[in-house]
N, C-alpha and C. Protein backbone atom coordinates (compact mmCIF):
# COMPACT_ATOMS: atom_id res chain seq x y z
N UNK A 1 -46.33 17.58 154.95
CA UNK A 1 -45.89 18.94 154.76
C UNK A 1 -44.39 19.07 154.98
N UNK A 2 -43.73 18.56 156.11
CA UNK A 2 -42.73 18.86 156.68
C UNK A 2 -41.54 17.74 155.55
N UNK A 3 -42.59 16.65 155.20
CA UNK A 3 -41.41 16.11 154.09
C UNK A 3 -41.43 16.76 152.84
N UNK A 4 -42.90 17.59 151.90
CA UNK A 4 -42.75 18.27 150.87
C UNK A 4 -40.79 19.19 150.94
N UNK A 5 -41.04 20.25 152.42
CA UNK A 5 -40.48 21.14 152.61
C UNK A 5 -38.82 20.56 152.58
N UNK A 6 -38.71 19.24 153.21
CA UNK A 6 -37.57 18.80 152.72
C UNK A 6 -37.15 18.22 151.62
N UNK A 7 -38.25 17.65 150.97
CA UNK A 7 -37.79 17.10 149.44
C UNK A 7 -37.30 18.62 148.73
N UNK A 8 -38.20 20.25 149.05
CA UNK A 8 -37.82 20.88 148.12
C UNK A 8 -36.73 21.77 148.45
N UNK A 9 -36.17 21.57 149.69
CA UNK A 9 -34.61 21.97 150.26
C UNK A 9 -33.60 21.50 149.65
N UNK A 10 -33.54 19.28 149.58
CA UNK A 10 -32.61 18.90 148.79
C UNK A 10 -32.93 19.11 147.20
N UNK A 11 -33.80 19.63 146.96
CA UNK A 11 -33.87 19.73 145.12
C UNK A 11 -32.95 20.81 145.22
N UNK A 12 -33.30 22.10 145.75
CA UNK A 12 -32.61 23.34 145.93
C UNK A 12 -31.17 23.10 145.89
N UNK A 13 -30.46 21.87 147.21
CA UNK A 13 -28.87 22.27 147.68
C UNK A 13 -28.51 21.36 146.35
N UNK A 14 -29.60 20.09 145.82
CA UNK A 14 -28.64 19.39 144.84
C UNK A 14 -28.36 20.53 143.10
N UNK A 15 -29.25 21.54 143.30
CA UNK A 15 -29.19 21.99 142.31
C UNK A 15 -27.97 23.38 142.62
N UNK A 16 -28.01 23.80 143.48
CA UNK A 16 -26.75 24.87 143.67
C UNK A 16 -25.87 24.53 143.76
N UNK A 17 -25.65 22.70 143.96
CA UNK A 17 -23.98 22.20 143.78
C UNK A 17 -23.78 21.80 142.14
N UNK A 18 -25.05 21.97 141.50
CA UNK A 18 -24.58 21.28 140.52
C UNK A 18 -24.53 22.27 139.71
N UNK A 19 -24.58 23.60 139.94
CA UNK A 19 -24.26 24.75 139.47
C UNK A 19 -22.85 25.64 139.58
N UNK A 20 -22.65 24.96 140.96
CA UNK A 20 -21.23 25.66 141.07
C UNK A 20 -20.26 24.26 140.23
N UNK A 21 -20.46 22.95 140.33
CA UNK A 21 -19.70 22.03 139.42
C UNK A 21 -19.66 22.54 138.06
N UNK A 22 -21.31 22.82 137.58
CA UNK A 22 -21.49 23.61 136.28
C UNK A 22 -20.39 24.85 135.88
N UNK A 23 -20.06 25.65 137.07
CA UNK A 23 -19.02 26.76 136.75
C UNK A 23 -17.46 26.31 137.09
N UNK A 24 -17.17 25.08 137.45
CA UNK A 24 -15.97 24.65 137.63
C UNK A 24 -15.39 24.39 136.30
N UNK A 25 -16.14 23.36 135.66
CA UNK A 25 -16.70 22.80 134.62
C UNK A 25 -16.18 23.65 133.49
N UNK A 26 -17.08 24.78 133.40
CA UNK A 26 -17.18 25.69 132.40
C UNK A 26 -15.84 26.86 131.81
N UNK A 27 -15.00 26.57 133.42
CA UNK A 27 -13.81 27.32 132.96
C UNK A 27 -12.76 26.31 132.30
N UNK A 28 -13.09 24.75 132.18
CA UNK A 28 -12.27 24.30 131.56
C UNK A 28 -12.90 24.23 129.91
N UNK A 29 -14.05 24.15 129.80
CA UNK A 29 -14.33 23.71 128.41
C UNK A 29 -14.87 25.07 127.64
N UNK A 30 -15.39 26.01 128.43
CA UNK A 30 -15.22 27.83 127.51
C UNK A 30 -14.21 28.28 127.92
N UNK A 31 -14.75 29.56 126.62
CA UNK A 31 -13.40 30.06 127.16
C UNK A 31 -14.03 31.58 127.67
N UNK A 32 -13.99 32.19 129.01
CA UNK A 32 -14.79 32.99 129.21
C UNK A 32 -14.77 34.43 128.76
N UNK A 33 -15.54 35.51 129.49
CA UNK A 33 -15.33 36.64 128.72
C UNK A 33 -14.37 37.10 129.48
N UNK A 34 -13.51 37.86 129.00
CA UNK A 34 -13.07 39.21 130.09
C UNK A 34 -13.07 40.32 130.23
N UNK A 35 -13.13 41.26 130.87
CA UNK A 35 -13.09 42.23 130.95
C UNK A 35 -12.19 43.31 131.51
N UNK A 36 -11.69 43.76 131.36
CA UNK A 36 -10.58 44.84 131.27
C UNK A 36 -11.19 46.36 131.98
N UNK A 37 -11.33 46.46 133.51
CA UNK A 37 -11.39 47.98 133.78
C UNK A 37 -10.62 48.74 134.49
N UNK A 38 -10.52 49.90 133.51
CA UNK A 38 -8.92 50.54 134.33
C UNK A 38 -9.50 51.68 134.64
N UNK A 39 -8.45 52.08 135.87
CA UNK A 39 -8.41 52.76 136.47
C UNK A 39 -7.44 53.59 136.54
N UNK A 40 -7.95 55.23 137.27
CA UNK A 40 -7.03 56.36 137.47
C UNK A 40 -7.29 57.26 138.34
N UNK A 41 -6.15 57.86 138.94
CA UNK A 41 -6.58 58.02 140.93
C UNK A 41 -6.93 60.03 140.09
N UNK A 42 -7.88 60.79 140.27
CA UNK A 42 -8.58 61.35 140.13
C UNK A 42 -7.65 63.06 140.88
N UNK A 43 -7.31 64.52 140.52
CA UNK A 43 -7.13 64.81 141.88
C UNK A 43 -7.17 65.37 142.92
N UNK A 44 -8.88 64.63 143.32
CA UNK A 44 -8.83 64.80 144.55
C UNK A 44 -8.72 63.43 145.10
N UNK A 45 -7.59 62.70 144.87
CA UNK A 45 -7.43 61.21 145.27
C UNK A 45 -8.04 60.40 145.19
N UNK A 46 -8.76 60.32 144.83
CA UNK A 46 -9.91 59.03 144.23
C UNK A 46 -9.79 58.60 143.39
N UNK A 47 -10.00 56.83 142.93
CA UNK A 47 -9.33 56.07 142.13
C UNK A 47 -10.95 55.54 141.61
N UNK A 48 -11.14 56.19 140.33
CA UNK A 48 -12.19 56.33 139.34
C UNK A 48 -11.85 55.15 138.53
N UNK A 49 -13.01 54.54 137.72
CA UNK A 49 -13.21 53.50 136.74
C UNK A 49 -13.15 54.39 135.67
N UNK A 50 -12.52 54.37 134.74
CA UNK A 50 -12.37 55.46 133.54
C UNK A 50 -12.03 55.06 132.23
N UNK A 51 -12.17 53.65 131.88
CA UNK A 51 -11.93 53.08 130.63
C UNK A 51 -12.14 51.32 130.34
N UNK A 52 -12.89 50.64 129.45
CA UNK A 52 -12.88 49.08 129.64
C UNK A 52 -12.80 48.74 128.33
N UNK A 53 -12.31 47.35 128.18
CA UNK A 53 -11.91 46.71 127.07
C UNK A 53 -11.78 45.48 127.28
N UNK A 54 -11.85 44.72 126.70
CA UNK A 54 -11.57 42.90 126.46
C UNK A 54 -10.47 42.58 126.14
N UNK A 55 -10.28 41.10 126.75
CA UNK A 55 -8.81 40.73 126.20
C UNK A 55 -9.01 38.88 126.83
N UNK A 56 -8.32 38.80 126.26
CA UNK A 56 -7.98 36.87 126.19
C UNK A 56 -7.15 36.45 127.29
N UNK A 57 -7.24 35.64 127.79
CA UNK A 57 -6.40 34.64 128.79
C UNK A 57 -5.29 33.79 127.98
N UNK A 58 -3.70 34.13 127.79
CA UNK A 58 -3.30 33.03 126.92
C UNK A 58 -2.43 32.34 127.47
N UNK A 59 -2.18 32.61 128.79
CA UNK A 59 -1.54 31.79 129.61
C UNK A 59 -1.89 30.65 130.71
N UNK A 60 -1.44 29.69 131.48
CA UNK A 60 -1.90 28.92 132.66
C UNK A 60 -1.54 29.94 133.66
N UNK A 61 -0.43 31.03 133.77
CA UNK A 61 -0.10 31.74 134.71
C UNK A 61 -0.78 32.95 134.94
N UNK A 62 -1.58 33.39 133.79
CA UNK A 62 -2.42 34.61 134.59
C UNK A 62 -2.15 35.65 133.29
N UNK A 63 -1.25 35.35 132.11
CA UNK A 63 -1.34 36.56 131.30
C UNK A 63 -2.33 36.95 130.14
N UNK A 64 -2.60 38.06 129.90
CA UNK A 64 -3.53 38.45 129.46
C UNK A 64 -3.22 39.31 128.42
N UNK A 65 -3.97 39.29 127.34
CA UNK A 65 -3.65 39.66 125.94
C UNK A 65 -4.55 40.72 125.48
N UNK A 66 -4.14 41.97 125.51
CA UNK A 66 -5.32 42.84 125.24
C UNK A 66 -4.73 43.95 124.39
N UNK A 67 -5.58 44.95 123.63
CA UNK A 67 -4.90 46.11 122.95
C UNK A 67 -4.52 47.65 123.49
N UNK A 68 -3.49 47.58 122.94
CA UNK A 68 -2.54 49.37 123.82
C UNK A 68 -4.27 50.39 123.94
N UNK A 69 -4.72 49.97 123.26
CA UNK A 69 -5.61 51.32 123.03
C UNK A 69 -6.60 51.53 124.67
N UNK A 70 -6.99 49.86 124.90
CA UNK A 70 -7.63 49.52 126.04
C UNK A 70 -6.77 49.95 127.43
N UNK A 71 -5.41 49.95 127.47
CA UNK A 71 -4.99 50.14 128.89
C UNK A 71 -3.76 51.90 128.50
N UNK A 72 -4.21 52.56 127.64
CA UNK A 72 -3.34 53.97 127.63
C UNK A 72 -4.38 54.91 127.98
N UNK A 73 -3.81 56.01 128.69
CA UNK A 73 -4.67 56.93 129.02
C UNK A 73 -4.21 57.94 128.14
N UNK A 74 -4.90 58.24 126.59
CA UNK A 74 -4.60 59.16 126.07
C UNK A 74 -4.57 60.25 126.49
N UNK A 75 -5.25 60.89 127.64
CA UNK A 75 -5.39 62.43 128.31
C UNK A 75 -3.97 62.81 128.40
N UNK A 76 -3.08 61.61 129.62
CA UNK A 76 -2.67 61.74 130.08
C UNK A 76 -0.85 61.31 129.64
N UNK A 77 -1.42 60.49 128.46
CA UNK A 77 -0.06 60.13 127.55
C UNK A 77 0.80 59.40 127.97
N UNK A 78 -0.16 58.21 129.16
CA UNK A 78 1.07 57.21 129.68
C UNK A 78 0.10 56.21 129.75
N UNK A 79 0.22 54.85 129.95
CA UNK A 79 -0.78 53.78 130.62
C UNK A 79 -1.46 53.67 132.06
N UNK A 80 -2.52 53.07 132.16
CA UNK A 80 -3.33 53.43 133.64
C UNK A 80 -2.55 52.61 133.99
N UNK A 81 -2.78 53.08 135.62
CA UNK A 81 -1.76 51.94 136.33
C UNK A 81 -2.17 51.55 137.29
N UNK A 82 -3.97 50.91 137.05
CA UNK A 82 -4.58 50.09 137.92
C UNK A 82 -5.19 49.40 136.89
N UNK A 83 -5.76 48.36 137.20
CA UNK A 83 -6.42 47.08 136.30
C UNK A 83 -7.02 46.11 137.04
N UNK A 84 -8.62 46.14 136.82
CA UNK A 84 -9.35 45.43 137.26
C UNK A 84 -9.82 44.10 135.82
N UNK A 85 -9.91 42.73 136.59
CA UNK A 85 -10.42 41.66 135.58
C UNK A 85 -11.71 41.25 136.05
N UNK A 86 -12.28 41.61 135.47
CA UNK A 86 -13.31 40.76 135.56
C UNK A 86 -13.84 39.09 134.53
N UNK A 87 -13.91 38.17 135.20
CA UNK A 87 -14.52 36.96 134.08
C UNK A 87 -15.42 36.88 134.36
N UNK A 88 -16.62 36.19 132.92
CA UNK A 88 -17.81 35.92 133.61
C UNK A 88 -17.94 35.07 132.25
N UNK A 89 -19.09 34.41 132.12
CA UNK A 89 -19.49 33.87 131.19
C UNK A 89 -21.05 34.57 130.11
N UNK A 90 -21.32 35.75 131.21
CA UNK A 90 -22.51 35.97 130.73
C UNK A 90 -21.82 37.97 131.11
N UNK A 91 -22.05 38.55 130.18
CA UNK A 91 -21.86 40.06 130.29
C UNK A 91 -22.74 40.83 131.35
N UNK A 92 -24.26 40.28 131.20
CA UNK A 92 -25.12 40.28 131.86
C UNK A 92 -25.65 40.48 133.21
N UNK A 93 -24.50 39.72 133.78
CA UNK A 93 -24.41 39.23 135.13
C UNK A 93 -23.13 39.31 135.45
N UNK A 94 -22.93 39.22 136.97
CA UNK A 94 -21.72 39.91 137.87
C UNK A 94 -20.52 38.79 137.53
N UNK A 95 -19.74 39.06 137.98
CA UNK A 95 -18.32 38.44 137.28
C UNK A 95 -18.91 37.26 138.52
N UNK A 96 -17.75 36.34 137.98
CA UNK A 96 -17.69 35.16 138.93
C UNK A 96 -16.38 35.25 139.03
N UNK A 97 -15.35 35.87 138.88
CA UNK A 97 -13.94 36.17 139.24
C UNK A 97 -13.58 37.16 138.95
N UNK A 98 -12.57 37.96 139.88
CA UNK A 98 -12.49 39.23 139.92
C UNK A 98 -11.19 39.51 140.38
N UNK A 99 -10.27 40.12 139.63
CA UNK A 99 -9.06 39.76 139.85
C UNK A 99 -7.76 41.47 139.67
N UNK A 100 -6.86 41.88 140.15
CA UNK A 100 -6.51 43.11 139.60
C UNK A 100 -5.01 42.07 138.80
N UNK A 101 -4.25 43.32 138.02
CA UNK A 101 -3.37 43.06 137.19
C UNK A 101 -2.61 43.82 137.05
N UNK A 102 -1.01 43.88 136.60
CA UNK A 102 -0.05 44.67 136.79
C UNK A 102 -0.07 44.45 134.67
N UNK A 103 0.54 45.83 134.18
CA UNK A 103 0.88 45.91 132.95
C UNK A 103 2.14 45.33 132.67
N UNK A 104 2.92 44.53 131.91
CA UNK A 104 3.95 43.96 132.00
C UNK A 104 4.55 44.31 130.81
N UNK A 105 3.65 44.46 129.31
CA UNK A 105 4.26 45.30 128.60
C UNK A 105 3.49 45.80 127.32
N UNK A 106 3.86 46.74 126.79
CA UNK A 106 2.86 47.14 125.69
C UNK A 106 3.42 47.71 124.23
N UNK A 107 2.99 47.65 123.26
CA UNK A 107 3.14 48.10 121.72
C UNK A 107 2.36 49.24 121.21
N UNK A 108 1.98 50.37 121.04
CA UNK A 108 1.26 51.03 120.37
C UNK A 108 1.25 50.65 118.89
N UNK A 109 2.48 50.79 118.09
CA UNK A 109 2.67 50.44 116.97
C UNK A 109 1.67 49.28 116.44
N UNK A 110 1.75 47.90 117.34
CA UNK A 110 1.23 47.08 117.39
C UNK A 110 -0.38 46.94 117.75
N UNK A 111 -0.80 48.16 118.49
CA UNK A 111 -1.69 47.82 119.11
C UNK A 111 -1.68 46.87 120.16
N UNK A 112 -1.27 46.38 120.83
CA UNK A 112 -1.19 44.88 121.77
C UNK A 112 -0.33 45.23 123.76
N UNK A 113 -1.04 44.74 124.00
CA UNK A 113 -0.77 45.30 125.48
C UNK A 113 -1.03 43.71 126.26
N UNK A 114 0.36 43.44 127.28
CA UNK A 114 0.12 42.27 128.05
C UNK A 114 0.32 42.81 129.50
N UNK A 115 -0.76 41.71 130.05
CA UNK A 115 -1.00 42.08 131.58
C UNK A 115 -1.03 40.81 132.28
N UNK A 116 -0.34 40.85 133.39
CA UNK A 116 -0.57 39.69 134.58
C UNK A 116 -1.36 39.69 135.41
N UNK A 117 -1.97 38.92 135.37
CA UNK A 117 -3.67 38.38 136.78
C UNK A 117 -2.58 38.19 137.92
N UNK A 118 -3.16 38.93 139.03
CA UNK A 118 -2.69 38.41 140.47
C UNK A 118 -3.24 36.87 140.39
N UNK A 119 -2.15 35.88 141.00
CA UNK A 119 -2.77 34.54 141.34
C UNK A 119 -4.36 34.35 141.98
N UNK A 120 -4.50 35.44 142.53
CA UNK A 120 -6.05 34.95 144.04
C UNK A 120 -6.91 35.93 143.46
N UNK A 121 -7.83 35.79 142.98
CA UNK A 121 -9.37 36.64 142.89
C UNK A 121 -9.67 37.51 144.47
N UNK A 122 -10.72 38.57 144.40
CA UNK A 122 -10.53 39.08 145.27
C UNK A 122 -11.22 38.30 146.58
N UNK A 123 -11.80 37.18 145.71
CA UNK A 123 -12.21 36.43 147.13
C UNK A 123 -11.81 35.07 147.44
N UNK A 124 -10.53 35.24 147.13
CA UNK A 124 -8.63 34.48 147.65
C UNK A 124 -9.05 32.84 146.69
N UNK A 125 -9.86 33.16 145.40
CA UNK A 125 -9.37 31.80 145.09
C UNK A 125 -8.48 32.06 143.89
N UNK A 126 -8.05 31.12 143.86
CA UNK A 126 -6.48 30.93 142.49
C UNK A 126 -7.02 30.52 141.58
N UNK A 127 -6.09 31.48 141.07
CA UNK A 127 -6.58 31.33 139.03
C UNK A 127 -6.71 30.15 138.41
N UNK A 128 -8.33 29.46 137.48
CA UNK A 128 -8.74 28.43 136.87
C UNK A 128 -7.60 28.12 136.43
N UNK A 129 -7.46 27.14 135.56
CA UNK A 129 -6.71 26.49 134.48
C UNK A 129 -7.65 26.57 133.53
N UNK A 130 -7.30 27.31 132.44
CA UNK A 130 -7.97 27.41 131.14
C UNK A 130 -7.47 26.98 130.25
């Protein structure tokens, strides 16, 4: 009994390492999704989720390629000026990195809006190499 219970402990830990290798893995050879949610402080001071959009990773440093339409707050006739990233590989399911971003610059004309990833996810690890 007591060896079943350990054979099916190490099946378990060999399979949750070979899942997180699996997601080490996966940020070098996909290319993942992202997600784009912005934010705007509300007013009675509260900083609401109020708009999302996709955009590409095209840098090693953290920049991000997305359209004016995704980070302008038409109400308000300027750009949000909070930005949440989310990556994941599956829409489905919760990000596996989670990251905020500063706007660095944008085109309407163009449509095209670039943004910088803080280096550290919110749970202090540093940005893949993609």
């Amino acid at each position: 009994m007591i060896g079943r219970m350990f054979l099916a402990a190490a099946v378990l830990l060999a399979g949750t390492l070979a899942a997180a290798e699996a997601v080490k893995e996966d940020f070098r050879a996909m290319c993942p999704t992202v997600r784009i949610i912005c934010y705007k402080r509300t007013i009675a001071d509260q900083i609401v989720p109020v708009a999302s959009g996709s955009g590409t990773i095209i840098t090693r440093q953290g920049r991000l390629l997305t359209n004016h339409h995704v980070i302008f707050d038409e109400e308000d006739r300027r750009p949000f000026s909070t930005f949440e990233i989310d990556i994941t590989f599956d829409v489905r399911r919760n990000p596996v990195r989670k990251y905020t971003a500063q706007l660095v610059a944008h085109d309407k004309a163009l449509d095209l809006a670039l943004l910088q990833i803080t280096p550290e996810d919110v749970w202090g690890k540093s940005l893949p190499a993609f």
